[in-house]
C-alpha atoms as a PDB file:
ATOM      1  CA  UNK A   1     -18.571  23.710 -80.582  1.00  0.00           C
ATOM      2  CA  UNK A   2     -19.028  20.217 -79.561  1.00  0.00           C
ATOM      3  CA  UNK A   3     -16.432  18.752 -81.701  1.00  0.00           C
ATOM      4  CA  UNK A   4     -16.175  15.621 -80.204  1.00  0.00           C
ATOM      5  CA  UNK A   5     -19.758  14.961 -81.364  1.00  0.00           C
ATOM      6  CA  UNK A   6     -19.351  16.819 -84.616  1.00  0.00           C
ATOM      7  CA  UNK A   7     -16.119  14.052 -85.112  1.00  0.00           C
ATOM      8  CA  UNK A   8     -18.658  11.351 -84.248  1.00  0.00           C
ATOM      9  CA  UNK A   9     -21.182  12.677 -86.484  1.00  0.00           C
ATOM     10  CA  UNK A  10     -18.654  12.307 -89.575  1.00  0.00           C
ATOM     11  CA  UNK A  11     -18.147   8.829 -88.457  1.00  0.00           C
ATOM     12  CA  UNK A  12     -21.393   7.345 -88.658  1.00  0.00           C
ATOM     13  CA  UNK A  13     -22.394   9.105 -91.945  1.00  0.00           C
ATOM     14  CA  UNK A  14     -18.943   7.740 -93.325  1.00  0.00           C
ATOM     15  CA  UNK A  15     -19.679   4.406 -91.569  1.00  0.00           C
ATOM     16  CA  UNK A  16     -23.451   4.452 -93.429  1.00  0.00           C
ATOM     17  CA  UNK A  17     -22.390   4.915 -96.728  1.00  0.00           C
ATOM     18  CA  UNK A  18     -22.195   1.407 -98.538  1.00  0.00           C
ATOM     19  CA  UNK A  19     -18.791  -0.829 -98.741  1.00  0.00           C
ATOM     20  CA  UNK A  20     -18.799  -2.898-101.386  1.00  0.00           C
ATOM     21  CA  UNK A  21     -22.349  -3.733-100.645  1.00  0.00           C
ATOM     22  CA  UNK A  22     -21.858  -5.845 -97.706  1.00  0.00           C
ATOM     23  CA  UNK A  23     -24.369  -4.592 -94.557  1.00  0.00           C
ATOM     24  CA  UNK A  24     -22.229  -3.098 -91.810  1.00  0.00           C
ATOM     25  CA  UNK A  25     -24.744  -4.061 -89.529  1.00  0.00           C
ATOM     26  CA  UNK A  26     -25.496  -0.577 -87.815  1.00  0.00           C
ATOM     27  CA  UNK A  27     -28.865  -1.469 -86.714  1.00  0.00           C
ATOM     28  CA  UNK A  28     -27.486  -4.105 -84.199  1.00  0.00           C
ATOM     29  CA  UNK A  29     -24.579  -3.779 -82.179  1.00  0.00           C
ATOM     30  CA  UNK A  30     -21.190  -6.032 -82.106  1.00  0.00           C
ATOM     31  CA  UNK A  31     -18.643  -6.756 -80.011  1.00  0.00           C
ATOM     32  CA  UNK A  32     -15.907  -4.727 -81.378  1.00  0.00           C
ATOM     33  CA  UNK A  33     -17.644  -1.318 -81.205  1.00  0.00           C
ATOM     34  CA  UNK A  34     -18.621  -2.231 -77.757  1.00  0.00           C
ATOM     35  CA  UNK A  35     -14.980  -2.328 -77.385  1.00  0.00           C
ATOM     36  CA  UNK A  36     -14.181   0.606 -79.072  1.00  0.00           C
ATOM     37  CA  UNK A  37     -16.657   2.306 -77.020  1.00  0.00           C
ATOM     38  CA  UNK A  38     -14.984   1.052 -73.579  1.00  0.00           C
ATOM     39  CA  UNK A  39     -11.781   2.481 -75.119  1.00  0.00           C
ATOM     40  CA  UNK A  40     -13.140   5.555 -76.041  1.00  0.00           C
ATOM     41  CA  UNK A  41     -12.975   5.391 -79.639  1.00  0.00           C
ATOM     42  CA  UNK A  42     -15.109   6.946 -82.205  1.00  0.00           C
ATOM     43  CA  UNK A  43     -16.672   3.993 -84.426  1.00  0.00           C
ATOM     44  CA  UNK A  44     -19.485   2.674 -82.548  1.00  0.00           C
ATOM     45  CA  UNK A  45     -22.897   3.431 -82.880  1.00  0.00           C
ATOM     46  CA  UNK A  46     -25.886   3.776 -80.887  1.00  0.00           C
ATOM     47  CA  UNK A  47     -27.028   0.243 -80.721  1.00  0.00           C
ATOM     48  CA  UNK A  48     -23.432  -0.643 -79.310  1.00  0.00           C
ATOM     49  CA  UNK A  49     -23.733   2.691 -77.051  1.00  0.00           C
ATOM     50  CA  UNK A  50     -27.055   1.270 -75.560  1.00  0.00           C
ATOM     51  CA  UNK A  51     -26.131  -2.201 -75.126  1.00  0.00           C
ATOM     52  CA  UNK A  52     -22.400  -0.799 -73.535  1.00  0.00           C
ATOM     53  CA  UNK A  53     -24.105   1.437 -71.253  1.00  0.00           C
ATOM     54  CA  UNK A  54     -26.349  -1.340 -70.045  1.00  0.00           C
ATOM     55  CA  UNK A  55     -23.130  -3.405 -69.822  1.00  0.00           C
ATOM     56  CA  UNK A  56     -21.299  -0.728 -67.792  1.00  0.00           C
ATOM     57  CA  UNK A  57     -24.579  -0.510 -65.329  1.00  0.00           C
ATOM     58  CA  UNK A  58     -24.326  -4.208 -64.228  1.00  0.00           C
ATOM     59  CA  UNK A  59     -20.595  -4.508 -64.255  1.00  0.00           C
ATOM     60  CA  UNK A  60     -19.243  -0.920 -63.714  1.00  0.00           C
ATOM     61  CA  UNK A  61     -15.403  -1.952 -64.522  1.00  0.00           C
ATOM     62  CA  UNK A  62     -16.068  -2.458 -68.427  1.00  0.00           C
ATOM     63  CA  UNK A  63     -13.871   0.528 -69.277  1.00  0.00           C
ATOM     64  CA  UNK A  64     -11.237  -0.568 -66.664  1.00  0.00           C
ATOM     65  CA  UNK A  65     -11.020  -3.788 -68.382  1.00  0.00           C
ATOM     66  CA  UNK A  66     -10.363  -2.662 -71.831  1.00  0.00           C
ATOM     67  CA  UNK A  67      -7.397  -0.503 -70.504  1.00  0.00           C
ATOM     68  CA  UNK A  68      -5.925  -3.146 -69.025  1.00  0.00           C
ATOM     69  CA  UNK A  69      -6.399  -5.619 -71.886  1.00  0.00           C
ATOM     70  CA  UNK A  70      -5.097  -3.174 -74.321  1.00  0.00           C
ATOM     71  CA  UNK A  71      -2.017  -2.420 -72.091  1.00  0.00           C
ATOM     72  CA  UNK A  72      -1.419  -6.448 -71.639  1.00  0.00           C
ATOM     73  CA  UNK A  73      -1.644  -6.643 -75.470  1.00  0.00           C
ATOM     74  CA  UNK A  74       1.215  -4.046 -76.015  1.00  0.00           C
ATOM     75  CA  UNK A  75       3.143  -6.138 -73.374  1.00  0.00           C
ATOM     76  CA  UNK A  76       3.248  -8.954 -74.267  1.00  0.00           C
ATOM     77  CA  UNK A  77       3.824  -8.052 -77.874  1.00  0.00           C
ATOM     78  CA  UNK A  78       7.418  -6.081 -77.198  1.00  0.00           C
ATOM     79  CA  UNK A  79       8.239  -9.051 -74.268  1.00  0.00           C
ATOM     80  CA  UNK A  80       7.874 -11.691 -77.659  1.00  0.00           C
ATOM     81  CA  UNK A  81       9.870  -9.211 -80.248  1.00  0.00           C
ATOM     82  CA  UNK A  82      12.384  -8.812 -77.753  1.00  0.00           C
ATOM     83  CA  UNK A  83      12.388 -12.634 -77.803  1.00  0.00           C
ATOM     84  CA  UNK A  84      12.863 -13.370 -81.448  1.00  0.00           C
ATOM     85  CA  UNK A  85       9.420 -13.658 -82.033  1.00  0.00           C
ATOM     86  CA  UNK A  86       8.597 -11.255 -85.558  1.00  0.00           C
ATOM     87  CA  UNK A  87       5.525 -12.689 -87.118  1.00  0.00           C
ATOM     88  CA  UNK A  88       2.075 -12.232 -85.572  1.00  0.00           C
ATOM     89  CA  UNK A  89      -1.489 -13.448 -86.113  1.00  0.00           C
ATOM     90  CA  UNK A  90      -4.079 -11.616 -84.219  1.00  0.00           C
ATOM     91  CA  UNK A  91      -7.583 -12.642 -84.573  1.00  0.00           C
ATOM     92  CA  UNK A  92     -10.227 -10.784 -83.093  1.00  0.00           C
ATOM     93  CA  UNK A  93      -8.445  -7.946 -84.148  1.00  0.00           C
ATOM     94  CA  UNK A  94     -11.500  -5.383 -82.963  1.00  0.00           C
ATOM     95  CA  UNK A  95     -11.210  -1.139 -84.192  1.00  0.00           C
ATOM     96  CA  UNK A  96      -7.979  -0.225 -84.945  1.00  0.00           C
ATOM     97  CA  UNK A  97      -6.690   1.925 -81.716  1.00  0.00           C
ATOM     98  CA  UNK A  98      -3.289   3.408 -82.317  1.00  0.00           C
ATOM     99  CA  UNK A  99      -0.959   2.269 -81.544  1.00  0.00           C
ATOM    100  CA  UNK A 100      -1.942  -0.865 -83.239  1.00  0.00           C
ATOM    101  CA  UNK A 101       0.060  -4.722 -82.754  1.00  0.00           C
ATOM    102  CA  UNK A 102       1.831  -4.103 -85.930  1.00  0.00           C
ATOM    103  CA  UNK A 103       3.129  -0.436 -85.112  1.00  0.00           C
ATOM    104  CA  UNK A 104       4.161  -1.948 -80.721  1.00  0.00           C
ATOM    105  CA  UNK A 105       6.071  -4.223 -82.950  1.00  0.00           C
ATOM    106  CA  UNK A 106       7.203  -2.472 -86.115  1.00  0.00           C
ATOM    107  CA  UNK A 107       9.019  -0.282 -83.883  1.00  0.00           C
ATOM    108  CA  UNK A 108      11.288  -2.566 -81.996  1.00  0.00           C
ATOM    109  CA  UNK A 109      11.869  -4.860 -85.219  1.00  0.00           C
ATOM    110  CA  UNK A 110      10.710  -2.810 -88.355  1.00  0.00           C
ATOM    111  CA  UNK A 111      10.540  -6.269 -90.454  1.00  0.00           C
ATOM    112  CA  UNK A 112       8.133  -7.940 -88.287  1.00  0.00           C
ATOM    113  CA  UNK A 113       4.537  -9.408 -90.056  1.00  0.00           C
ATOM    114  CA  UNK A 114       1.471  -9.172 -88.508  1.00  0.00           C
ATOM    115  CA  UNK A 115      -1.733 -10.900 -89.864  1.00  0.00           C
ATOM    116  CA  UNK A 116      -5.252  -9.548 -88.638  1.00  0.00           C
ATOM    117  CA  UNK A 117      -8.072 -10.810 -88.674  1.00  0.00           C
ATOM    118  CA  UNK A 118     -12.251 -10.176 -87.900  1.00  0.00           C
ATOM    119  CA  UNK A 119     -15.265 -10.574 -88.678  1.00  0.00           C
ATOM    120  CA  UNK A 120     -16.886  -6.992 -88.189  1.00  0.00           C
ATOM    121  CA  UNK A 121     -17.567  -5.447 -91.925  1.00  0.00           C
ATOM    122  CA  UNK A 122     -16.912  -1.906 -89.763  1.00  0.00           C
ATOM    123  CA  UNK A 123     -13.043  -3.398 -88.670  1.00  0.00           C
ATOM    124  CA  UNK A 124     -13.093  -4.443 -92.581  1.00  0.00           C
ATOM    125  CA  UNK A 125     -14.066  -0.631 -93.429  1.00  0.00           C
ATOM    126  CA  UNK A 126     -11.328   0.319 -91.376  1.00  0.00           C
ATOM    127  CA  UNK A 127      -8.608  -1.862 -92.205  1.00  0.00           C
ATOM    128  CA  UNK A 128      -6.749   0.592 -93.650  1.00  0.00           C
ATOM    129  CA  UNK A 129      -4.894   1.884 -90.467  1.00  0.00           C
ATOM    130  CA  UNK A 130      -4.315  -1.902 -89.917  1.00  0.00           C
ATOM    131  CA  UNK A 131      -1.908  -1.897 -93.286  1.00  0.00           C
ATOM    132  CA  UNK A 132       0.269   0.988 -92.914  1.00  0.00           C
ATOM    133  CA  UNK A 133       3.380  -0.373 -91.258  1.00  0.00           C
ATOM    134  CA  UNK A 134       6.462   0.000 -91.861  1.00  0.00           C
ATOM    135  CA  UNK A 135       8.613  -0.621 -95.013  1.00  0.00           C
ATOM    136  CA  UNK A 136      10.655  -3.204 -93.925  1.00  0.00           C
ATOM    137  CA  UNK A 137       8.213  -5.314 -92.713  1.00  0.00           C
ATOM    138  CA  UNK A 138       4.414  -6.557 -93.928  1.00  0.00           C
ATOM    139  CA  UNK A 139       0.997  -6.426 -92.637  1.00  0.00           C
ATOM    140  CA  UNK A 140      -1.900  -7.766 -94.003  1.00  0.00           C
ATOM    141  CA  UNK A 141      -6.031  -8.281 -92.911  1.00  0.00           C
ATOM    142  CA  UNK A 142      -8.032 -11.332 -93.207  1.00  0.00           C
ATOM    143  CA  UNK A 143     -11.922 -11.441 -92.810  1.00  0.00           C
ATOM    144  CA  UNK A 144     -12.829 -14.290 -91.547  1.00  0.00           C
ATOM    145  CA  UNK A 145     -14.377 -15.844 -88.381  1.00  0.00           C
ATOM    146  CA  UNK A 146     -12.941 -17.259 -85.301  1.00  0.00           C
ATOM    147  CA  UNK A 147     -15.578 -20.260 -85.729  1.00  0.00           C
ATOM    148  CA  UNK A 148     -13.746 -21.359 -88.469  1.00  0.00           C
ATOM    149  CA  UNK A 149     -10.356 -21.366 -87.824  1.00  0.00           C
ATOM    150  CA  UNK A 150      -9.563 -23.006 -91.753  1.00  0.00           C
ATOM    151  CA  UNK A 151     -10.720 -19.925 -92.942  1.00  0.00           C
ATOM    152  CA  UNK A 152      -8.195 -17.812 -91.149  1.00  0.00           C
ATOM    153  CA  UNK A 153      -5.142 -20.652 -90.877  1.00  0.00           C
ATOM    154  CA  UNK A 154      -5.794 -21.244 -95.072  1.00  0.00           C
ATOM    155  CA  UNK A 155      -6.180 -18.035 -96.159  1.00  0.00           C
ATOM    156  CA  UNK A 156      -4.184 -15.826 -98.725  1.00  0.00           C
ATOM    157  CA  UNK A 157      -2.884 -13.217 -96.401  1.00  0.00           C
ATOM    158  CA  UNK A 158      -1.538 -15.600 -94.120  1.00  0.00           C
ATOM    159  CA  UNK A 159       0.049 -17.841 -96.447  1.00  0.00           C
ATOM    160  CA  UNK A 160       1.619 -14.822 -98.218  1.00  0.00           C
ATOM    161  CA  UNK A 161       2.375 -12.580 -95.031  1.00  0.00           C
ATOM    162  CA  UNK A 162       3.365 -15.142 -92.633  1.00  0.00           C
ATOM    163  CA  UNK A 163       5.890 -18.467 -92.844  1.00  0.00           C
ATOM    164  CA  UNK A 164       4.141 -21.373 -90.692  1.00  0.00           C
ATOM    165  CA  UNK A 165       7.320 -22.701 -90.639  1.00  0.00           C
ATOM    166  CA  UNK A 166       8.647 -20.326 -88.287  1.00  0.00           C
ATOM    167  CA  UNK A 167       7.707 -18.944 -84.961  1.00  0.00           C
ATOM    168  CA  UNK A 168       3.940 -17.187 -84.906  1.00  0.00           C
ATOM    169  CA  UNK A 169       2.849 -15.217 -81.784  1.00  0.00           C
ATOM    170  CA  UNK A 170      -0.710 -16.381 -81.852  1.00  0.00           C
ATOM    171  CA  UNK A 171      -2.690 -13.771 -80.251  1.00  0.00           C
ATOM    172  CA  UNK A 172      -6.303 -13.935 -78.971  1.00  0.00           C
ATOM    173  CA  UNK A 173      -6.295 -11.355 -76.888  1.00  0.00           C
ATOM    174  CA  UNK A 174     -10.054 -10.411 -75.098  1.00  0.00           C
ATOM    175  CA  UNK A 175     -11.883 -12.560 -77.974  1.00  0.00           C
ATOM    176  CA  UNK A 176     -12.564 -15.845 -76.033  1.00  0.00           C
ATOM    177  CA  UNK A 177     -15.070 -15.028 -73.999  1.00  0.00           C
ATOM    178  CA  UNK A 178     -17.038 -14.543 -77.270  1.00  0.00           C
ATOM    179  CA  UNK A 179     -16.431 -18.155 -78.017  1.00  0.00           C
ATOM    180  CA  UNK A 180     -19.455 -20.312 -76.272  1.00  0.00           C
ATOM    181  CA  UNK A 181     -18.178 -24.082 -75.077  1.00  0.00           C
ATOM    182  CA  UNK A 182     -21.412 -24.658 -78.038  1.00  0.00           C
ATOM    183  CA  UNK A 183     -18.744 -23.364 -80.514  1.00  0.00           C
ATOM    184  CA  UNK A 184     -16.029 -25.597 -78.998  1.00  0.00           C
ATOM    185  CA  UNK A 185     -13.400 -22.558 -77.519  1.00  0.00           C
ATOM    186  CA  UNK A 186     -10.674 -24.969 -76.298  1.00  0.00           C
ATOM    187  CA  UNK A 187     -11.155 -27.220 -79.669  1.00  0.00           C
ATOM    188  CA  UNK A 188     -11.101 -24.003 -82.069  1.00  0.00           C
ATOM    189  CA  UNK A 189      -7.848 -22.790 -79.795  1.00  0.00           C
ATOM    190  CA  UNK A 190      -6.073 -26.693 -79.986  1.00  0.00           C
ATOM    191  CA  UNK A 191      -6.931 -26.524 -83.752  1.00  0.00           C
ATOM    192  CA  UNK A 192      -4.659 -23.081 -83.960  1.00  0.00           C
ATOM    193  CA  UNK A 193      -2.282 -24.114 -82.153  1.00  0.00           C
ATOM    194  CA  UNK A 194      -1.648 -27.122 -83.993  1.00  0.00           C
ATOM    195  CA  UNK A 195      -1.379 -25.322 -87.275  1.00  0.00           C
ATOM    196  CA  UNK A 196       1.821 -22.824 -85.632  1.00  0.00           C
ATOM    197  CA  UNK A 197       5.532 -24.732 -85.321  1.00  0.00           C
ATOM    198  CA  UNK A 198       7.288 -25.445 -82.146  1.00  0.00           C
ATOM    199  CA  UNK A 199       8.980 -22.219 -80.329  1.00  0.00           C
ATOM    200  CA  UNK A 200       5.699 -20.165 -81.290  1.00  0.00           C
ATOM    201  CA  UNK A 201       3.611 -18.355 -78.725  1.00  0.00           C
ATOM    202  CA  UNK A 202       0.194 -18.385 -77.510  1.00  0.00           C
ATOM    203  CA  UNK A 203      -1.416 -14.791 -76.288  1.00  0.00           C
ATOM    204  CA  UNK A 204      -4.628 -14.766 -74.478  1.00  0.00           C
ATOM    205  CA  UNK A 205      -6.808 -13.104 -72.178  1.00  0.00           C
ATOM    206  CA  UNK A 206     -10.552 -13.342 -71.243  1.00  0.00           C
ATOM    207  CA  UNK A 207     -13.383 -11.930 -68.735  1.00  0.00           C
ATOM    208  CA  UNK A 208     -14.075 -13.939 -65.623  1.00  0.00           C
ATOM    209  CA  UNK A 209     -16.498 -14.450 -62.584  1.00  0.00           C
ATOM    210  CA  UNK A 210     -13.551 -14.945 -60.614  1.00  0.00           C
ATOM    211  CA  UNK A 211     -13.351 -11.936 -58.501  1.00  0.00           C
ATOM    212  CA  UNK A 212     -16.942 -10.559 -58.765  1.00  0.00           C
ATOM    213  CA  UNK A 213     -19.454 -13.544 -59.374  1.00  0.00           C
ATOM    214  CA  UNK A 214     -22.880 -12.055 -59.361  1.00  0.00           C
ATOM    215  CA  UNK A 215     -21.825  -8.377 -60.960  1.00  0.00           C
ATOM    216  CA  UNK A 216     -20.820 -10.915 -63.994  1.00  0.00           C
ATOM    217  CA  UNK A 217     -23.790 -13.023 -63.610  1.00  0.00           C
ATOM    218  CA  UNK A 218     -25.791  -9.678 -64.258  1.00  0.00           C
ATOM    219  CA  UNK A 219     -23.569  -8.350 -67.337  1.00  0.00           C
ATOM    220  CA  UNK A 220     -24.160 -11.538 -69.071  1.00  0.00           C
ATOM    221  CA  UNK A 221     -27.954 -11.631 -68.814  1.00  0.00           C
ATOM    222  CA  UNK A 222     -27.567  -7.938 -70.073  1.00  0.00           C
ATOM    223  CA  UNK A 223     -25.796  -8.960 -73.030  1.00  0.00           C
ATOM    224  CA  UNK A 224     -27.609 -12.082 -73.814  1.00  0.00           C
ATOM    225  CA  UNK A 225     -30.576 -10.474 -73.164  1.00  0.00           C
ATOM    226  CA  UNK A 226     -30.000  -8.100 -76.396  1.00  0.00           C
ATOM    227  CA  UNK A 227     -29.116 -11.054 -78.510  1.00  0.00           C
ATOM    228  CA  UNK A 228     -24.931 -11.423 -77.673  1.00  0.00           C
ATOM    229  CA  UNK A 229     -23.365 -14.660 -76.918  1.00  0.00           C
ATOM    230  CA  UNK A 230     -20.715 -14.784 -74.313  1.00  0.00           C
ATOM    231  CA  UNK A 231     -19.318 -16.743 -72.164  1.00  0.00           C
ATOM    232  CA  UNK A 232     -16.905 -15.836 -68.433  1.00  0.00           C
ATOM    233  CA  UNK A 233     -14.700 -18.498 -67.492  1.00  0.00           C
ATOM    234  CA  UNK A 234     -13.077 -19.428 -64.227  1.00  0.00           C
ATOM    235  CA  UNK A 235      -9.094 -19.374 -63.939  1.00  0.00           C
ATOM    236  CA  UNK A 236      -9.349 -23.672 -64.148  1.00  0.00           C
ATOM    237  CA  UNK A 237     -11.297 -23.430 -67.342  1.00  0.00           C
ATOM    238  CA  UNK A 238      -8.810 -20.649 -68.743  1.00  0.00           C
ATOM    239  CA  UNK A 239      -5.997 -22.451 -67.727  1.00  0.00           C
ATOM    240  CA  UNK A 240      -7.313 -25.526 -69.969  1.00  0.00           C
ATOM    241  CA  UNK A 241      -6.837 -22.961 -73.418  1.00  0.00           C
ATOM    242  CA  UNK A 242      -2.806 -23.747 -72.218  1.00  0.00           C
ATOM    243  CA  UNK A 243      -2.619 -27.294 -72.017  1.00  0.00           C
ATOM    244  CA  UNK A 244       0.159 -28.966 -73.629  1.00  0.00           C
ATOM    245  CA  UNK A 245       2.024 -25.341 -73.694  1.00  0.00           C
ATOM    246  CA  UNK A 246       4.773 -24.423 -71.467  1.00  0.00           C
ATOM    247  CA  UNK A 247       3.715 -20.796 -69.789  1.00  0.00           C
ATOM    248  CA  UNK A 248       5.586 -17.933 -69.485  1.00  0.00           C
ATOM    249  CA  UNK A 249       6.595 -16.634 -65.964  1.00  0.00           C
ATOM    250  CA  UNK A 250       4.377 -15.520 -64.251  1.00  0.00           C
ATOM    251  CA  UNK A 251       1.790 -17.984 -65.539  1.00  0.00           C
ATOM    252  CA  UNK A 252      -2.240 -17.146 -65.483  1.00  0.00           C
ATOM    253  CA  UNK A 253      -2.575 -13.915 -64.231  1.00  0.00           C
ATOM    254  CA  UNK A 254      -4.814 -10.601 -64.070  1.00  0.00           C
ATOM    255  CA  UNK A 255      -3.583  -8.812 -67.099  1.00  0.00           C
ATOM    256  CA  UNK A 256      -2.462  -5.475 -65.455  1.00  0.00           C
ATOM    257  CA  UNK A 257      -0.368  -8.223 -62.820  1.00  0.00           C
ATOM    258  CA  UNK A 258       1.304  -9.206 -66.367  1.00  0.00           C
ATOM    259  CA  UNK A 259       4.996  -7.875 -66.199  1.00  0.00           C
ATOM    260  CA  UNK A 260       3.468  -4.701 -65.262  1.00  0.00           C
ATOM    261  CA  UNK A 261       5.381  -1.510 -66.962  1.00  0.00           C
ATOM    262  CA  UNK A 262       5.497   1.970 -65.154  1.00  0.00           C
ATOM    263  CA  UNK A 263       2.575   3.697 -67.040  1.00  0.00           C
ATOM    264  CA  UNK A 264       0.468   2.143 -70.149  1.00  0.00           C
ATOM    265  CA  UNK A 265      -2.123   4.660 -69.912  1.00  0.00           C
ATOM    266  CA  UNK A 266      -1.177   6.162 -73.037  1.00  0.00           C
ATOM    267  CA  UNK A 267      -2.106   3.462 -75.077  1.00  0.00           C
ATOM    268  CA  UNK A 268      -5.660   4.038 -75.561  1.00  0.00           C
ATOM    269  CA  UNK A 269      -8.065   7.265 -75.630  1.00  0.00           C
ATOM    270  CA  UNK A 270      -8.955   7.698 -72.268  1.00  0.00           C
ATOM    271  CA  UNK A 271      -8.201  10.300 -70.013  1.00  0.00           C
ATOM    272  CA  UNK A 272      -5.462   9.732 -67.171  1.00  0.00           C
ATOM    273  CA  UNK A 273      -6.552   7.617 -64.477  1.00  0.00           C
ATOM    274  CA  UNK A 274      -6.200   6.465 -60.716  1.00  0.00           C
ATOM    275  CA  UNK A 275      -3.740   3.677 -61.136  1.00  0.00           C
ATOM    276  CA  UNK A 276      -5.991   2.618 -57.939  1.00  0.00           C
ATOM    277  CA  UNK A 277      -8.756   2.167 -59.907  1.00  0.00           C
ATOM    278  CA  UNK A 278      -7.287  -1.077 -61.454  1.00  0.00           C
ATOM    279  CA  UNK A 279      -7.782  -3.745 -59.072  1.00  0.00           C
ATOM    280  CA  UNK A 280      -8.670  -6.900 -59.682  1.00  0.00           C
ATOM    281  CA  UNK A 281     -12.173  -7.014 -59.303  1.00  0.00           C
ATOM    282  CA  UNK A 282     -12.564  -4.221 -61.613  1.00  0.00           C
ATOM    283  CA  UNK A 283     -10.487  -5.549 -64.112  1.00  0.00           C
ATOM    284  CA  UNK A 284     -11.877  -9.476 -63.957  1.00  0.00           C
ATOM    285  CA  UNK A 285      -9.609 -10.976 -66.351  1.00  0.00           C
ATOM    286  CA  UNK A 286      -7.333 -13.797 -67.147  1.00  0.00           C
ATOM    287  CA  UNK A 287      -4.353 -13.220 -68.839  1.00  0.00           C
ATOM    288  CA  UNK A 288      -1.418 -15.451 -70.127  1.00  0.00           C
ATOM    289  CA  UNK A 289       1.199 -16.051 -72.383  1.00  0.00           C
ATOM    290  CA  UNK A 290       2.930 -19.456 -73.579  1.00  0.00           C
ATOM    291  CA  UNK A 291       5.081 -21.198 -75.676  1.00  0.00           C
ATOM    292  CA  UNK A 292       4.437 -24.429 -78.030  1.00  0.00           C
ATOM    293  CA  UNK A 293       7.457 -26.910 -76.794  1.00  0.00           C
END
């Protein structure tokens, strides 16, 4: 019995069935089951299974990527609770993968708070796993779009879950490359920033051309091609998301280079894998972590 498919199966008729009649958009793919599908999750579909494969055949270190995202997520989430930092707002939250920002966190300071928030109606449908924390502490979801920051920074969940007058780890963690320089990235990330009080964090990470220029030049004509919007960015256009903040040894860096652990493999689906298949070029990322003076 194939029950991985059979498991997959249940997922999209679950998936299909409405929620609270708002289109989940099956019939086109997104970013965030792209995503999961890197990670080897469940909820993705086959428009995002196309476009992903298409993906993976220009740039074949897609899934190497995700791993190494994820794991720089995880790590730089216990580095800031071990810190002091206890409240969290991730946006671009994507599929809930266990284990999830809230439960990295949770467990090293059970009253930590942790704010989602997205704009796929299938994250929305799944935000479920994204509000079972622990008792001691809060989380809470918010949909709402990146593009519109007020939406997020203004909204009920994060002026209930979250005190703006305390440190925020502001995380926007493989989500900027999403954001086109026509949607004004570094203005929508200044605009956040502003909102959070001094002594809070900044998280981020995004795809680059850095190490493998045309292999990039190819994914993004794939994904553009079948209607996405994206946009790579060099380390000195990365490095401009962090002005005004103070960064965090060891500054702009691949994310797997990112006060690297012994093993992180377990924090996603996939099987076990070559620790020498994470190089650079493969994983073609920036990552970085800083603090508002």
């Amino acid at each position: 019995m194939d029950r991985n498919g059979e498991r997959r199966r249940r997922t999209e008729r679950a998936a299909r069935k409405p929620h609270s009649g708002r289109d989940l958009g099956l019939d086109r793919h997104h970013s965030a089951r792209i995503y999961d599908y890197f990670l080897g999750g469940k909820t993705n579909f086959p428009p995002d299974r196309e476009v992903a494969e298409k993906l993976l055949a220009a740039f074949p270190g897609f899934r190497n990527a995700a791993r190494a995202n994820r794991a720089f997520m995880h790590r730089a989430a216990r580095f800031l609770a071990e810190r002091g930092i206890h409240q969290f707002l991730d946006i671009g939250t994507g599929i809930p993968t266990s284990p999830n920002l809230h439960e990295v966190v949770q467990a090293m300071v059970p009253r930590s708070r942790v704010v989602y928030a997205d704009n796929d109606p299938i994250v929305l449908a799944h935000a479920r796993a994204l509000l079972t924390g622990s008792a001691e502490g809060r989380t809470a979801y918010v949909d709402a779009d990146i593009t519109r920051p007020d939406s997020i920074l203004y909204s009920a969940q994060v002026r209930e879950t979250l005190d703006l007058d305390r440190p925020v780890a502001l995380c926007l963690v493989g989500l900027l490359h999403y954001i086109t320089d026509e949607h004004d990235a570094h203005g929508i990330v200044r605009h956040l920033v502003e909102a959070i009080p001094a002594g809070s964090h900044v998280v981020l990470s995004q795809c680059t051309p850095d190490f493998a220029p045309e292999e990039w030049e190819q994914a993004m004509d794939v994904y553009k091609m079948d209607g996405g919007s994206a946009q790579v960015r060099p380390k000195e256009e990365f490095a401009r998301f962090f002005e005004g903040l103070d960064l965090v040894e060891p500054g702009i860096e691949v994310p797997h280079r990112w006060h690297p652990d012994e093993d992180t493999s377990h924090v996603v689906n996939l099987p076990p894998h070559d620790p020498g298949d994470t190089t650079d070029a493969l994983v073609s990322m920036w990552a970085g972590v800083a603090r508002k003076p």
